[in-house]
N, C-alpha and C. Protein backbone atom coordinates (compact mmCIF):
# COMPACT_ATOMS: atom_id res chain seq x y z
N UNK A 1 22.05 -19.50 -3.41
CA UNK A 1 20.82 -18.96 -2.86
C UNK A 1 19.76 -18.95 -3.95
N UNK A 2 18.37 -19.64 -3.54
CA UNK A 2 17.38 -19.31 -4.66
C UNK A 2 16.56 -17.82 -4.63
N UNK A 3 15.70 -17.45 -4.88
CA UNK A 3 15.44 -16.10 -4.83
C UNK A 3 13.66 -16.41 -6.32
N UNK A 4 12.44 -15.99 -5.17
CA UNK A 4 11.87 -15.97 -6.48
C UNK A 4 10.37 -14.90 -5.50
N UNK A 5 9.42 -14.58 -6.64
CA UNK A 5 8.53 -13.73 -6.18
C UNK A 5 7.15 -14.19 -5.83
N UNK A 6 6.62 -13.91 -4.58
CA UNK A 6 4.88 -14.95 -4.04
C UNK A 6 3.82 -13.37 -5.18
N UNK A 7 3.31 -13.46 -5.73
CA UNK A 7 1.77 -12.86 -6.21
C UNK A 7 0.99 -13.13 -6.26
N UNK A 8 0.18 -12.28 -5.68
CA UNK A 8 -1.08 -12.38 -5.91
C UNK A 8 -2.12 -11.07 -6.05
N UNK A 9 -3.27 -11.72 -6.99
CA UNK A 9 -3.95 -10.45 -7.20
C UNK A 9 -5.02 -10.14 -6.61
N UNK A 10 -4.99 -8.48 -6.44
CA UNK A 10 -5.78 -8.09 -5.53
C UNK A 10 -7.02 -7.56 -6.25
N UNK A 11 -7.47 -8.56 -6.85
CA UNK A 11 -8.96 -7.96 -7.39
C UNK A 11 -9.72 -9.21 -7.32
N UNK A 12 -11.24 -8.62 -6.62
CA UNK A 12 -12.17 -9.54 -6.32
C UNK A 12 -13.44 -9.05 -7.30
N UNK A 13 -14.46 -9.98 -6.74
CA UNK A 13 -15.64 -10.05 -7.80
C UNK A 13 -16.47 -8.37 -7.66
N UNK A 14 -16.22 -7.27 -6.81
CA UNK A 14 -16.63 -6.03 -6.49
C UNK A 14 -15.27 -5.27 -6.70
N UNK A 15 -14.20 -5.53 -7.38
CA UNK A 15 -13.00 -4.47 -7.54
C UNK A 15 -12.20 -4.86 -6.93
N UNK A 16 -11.80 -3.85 -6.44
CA UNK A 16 -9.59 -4.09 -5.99
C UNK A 16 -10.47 -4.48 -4.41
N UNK A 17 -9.58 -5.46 -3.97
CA UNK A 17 -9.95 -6.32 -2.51
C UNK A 17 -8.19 -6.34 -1.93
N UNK A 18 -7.65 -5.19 -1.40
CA UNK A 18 -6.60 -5.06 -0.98
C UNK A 18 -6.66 -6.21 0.28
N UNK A 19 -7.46 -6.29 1.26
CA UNK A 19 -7.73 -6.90 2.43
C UNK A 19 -7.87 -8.71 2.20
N UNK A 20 -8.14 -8.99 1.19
CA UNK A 20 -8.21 -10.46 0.80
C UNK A 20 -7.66 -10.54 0.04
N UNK A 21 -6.52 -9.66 -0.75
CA UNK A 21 -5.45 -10.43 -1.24
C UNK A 21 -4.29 -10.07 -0.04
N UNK A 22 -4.17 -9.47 0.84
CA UNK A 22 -3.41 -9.52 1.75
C UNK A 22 -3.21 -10.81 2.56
N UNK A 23 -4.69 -11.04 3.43
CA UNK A 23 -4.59 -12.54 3.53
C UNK A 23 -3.99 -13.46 2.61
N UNK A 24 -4.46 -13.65 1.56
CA UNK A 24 -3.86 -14.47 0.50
C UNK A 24 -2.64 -14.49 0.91
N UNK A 25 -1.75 -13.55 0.31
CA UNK A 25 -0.41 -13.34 0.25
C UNK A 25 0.19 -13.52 1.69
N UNK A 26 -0.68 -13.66 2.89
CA UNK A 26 0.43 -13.84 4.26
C UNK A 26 0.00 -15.60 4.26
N UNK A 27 -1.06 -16.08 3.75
CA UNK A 27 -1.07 -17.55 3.67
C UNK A 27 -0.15 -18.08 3.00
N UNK A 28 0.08 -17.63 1.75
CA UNK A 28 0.99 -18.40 0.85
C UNK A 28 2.47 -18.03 1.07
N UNK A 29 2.81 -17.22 1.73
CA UNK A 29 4.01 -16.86 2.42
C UNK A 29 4.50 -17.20 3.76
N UNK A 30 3.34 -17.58 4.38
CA UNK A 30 3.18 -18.85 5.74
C UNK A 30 3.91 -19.89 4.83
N UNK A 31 3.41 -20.68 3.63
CA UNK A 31 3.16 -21.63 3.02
C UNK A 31 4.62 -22.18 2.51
N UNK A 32 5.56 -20.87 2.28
CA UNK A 32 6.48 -20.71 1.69
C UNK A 32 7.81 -20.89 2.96
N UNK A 33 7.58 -20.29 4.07
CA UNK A 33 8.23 -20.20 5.30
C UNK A 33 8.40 -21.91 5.28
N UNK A 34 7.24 -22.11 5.38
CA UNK A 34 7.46 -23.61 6.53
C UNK A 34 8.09 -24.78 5.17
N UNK A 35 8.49 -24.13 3.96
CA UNK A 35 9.27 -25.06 2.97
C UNK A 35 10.96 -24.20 3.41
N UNK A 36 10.98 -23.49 4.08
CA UNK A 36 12.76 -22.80 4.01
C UNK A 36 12.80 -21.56 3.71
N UNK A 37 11.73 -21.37 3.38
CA UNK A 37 11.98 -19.66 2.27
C UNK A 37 11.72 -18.93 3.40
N UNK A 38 12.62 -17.48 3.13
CA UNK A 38 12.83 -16.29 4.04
C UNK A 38 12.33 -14.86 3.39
N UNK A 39 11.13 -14.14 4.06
CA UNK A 39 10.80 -13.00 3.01
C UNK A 39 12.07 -12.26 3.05
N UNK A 40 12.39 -11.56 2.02
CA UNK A 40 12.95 -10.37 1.76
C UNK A 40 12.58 -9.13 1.43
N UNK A 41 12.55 -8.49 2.43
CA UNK A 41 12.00 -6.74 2.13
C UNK A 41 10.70 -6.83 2.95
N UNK A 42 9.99 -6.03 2.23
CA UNK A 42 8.57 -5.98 2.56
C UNK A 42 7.85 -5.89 1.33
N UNK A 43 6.49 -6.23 1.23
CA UNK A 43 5.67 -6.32 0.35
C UNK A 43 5.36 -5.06 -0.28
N UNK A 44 5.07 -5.33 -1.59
CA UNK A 44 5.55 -4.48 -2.81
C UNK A 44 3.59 -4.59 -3.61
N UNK A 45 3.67 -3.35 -4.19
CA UNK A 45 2.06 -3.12 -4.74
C UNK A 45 3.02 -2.57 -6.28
N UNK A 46 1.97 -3.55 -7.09
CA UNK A 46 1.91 -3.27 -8.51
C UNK A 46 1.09 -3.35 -9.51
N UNK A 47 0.66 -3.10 -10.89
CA UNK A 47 -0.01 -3.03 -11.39
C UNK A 47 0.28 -3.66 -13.15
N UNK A 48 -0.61 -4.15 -13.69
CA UNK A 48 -0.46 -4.66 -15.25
C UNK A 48 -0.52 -3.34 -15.50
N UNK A 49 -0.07 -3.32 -17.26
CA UNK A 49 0.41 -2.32 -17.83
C UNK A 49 -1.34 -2.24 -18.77
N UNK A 50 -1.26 -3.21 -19.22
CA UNK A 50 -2.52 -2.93 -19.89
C UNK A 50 -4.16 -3.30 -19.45
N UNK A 51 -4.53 -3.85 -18.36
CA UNK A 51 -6.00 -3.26 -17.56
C UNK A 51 -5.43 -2.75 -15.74
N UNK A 52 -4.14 -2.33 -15.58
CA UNK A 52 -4.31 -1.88 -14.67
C UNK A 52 -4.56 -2.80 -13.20
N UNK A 53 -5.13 -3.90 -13.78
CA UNK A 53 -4.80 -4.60 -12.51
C UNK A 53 -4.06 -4.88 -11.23
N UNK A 54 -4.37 -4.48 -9.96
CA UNK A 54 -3.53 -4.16 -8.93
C UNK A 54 -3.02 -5.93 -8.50
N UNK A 55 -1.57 -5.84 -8.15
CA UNK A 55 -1.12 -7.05 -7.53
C UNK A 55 -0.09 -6.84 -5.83
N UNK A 56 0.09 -7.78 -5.48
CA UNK A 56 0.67 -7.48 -4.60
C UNK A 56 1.75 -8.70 -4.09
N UNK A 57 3.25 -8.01 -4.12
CA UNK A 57 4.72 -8.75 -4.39
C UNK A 57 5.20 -9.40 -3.21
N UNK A 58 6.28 -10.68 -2.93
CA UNK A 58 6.63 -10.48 -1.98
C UNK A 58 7.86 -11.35 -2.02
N UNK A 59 9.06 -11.09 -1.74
CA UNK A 59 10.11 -11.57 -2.39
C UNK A 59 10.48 -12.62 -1.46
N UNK A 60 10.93 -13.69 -1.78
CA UNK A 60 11.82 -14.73 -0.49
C UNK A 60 13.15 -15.41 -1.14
N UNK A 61 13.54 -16.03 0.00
CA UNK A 61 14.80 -16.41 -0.43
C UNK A 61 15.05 -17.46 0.20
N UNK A 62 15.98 -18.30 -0.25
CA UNK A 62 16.21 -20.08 0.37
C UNK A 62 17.86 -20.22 0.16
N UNK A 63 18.04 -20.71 1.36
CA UNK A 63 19.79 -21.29 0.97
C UNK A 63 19.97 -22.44 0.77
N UNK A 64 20.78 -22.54 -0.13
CA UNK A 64 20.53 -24.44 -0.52
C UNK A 64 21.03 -25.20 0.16
């Protein structure tokens, strides 16, 4: 089984853009589906350690 993580960050040119990196992240996880990959879990909110930058996780998985 492969196993790896979709991110993306949720900061736009006016601050944290939760709503357009959401899109983002259901496009590129569309993107990821139609290659085999299966999400796992549900999407995950995180942050850099040093500016704080908000991101947002989303785990998938593929059987070989």
């Amino acid at each position: 089984m492969e196993y790896k993580i979709v991110v993306v960050k949720a900061v736009g040119l006016l601050g944290t853009n939760f709503e357009a990196a959401a899109g983002k992240l259901a496009e590129e996880v569309t993107r990821q589906i139609a290659q085999g990959w299966e999400p796992h879990g549900g999407v995950s909110l995180g942050q850099s350690m040093s500016f704080k930058t908000p991101y947002l996780f989303q785990a998938m998985t593929r059987r070989r």
